[in-house]
C-alpha atoms as a PDB file:
ATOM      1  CA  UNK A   1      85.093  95.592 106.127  1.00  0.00           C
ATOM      2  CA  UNK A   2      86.986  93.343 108.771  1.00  0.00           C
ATOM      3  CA  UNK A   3      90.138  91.815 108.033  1.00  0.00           C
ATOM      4  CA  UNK A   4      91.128  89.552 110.494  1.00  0.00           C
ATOM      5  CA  UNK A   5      89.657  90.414 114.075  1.00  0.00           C
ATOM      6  CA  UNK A   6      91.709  94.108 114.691  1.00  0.00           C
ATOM      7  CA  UNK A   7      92.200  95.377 111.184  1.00  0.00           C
ATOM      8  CA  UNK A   8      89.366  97.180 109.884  1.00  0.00           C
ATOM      9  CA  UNK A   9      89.062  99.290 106.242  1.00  0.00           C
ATOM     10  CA  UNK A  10      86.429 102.178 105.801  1.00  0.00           C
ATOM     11  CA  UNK A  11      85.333 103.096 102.833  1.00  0.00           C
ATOM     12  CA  UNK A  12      86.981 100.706 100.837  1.00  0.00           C
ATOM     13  CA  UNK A  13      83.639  98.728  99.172  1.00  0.00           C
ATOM     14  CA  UNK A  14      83.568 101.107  96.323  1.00  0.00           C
ATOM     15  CA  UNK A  15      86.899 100.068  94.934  1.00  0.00           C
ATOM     16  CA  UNK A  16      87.259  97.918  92.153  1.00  0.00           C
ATOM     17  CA  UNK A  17      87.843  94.308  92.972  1.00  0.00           C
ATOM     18  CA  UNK A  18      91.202  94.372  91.444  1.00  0.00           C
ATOM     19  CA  UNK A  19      92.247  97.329  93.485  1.00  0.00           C
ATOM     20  CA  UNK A  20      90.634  95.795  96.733  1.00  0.00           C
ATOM     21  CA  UNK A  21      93.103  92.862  96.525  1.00  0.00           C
ATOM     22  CA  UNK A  22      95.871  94.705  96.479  1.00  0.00           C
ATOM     23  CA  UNK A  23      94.999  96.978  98.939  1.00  0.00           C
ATOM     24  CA  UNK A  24      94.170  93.848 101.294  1.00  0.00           C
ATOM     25  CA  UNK A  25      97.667  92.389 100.442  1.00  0.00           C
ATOM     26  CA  UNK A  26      99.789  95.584 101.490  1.00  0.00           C
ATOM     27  CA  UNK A  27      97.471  96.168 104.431  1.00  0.00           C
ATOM     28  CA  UNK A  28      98.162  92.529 105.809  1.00  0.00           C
ATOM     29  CA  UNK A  29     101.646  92.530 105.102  1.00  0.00           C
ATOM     30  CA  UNK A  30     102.413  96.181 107.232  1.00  0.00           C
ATOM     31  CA  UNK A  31      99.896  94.265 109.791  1.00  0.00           C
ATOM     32  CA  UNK A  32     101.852  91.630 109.769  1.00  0.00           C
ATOM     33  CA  UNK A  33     105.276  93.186 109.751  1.00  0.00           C
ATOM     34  CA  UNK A  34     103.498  95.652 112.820  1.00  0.00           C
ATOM     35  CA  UNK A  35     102.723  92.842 114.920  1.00  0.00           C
ATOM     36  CA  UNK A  36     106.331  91.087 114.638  1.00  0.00           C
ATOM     37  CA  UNK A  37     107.223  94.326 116.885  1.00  0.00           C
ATOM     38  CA  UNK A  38     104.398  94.652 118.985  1.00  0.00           C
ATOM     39  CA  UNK A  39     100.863  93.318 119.701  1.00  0.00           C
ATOM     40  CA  UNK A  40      98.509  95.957 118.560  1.00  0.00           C
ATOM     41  CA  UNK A  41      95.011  95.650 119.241  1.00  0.00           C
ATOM     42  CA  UNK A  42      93.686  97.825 116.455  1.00  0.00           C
ATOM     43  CA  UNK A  43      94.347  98.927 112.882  1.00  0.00           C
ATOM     44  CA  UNK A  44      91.911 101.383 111.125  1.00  0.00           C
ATOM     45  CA  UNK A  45      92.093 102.854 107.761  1.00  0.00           C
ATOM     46  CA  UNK A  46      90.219 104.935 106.430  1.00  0.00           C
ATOM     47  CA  UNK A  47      89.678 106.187 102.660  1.00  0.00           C
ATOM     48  CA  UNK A  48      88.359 109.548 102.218  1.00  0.00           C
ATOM     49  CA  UNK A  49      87.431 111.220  98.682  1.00  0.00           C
ATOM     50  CA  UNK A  50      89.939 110.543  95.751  1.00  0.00           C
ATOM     51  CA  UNK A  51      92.920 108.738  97.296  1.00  0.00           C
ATOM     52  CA  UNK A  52      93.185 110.071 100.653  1.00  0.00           C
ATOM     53  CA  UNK A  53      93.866 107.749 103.806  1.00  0.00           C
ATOM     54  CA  UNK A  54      93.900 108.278 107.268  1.00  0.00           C
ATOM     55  CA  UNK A  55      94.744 105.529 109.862  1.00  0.00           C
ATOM     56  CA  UNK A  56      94.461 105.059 113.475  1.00  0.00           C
ATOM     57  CA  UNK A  57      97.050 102.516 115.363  1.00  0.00           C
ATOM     58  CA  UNK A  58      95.824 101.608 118.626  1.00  0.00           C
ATOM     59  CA  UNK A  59      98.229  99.288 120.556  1.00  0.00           C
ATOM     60  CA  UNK A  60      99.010  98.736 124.716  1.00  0.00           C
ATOM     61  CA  UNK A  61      97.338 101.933 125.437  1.00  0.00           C
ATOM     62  CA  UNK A  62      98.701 104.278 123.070  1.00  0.00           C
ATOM     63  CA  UNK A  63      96.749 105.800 119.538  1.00  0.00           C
ATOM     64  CA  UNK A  64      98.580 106.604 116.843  1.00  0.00           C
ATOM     65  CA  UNK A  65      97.096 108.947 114.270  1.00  0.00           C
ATOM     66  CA  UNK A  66      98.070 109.386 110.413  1.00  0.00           C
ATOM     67  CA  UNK A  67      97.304 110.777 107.261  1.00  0.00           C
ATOM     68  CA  UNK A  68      98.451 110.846 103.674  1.00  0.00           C
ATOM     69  CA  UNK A  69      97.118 111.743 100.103  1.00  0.00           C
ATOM     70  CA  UNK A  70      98.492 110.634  97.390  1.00  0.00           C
ATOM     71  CA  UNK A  71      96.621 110.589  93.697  1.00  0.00           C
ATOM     72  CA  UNK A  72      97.790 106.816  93.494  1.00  0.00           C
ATOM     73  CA  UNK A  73      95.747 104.709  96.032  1.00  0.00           C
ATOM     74  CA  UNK A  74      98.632 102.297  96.963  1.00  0.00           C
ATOM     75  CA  UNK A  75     101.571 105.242  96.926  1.00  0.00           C
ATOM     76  CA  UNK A  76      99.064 106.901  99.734  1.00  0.00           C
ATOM     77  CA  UNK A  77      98.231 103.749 101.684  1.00  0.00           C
ATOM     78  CA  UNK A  78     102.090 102.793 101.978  1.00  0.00           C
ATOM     79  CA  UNK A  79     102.829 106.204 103.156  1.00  0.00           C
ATOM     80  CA  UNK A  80     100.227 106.060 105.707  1.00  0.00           C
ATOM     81  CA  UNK A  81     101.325 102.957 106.677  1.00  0.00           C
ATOM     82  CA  UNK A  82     104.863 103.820 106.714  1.00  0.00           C
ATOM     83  CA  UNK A  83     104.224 107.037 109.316  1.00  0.00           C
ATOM     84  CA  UNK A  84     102.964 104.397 111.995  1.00  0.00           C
END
């Protein structure tokens, strides 16, 4: 699933479309809040079994790995977030 043309979310169709919302509305906000700093050319997250999320930051060259599991979705998707 594509959000916008360099943010891109793995794995996340199986949520419930409550959950999917939010997770859409914290995603674009650290996106947005990201790209107030610096141009990025790609944000990838990535949810793996029950609540764990891994990202990769890609921006002017450089790739940015993180990881975080949490057994609340949105506590572990702000901590990924937050380690970019």
């Amino acid at each position: 699933m594509e959000l916008g043309g360099n943010i891109a979310l793995i794995n996340f169709d199986a949520l419930e479309p409550s959950k999917l919302i939010v997770v859409k509305k914290i995603v674009g906000n650290y996106a947005k809040k990201i790209a107030e700093k610096k141009n990025f050319d790609k944000l990838q997250l990535t949810l793996k079994g029950e609540y764990a999320i891994t990202t990769v930051f890609m921006a002017n060259g450089d790739r940015i790995e993180t990881e975080a599991t949490n057994k609340n979705l949105f506590f572990a998707l702000t901590e990924a977030l937050n380690k970019i």
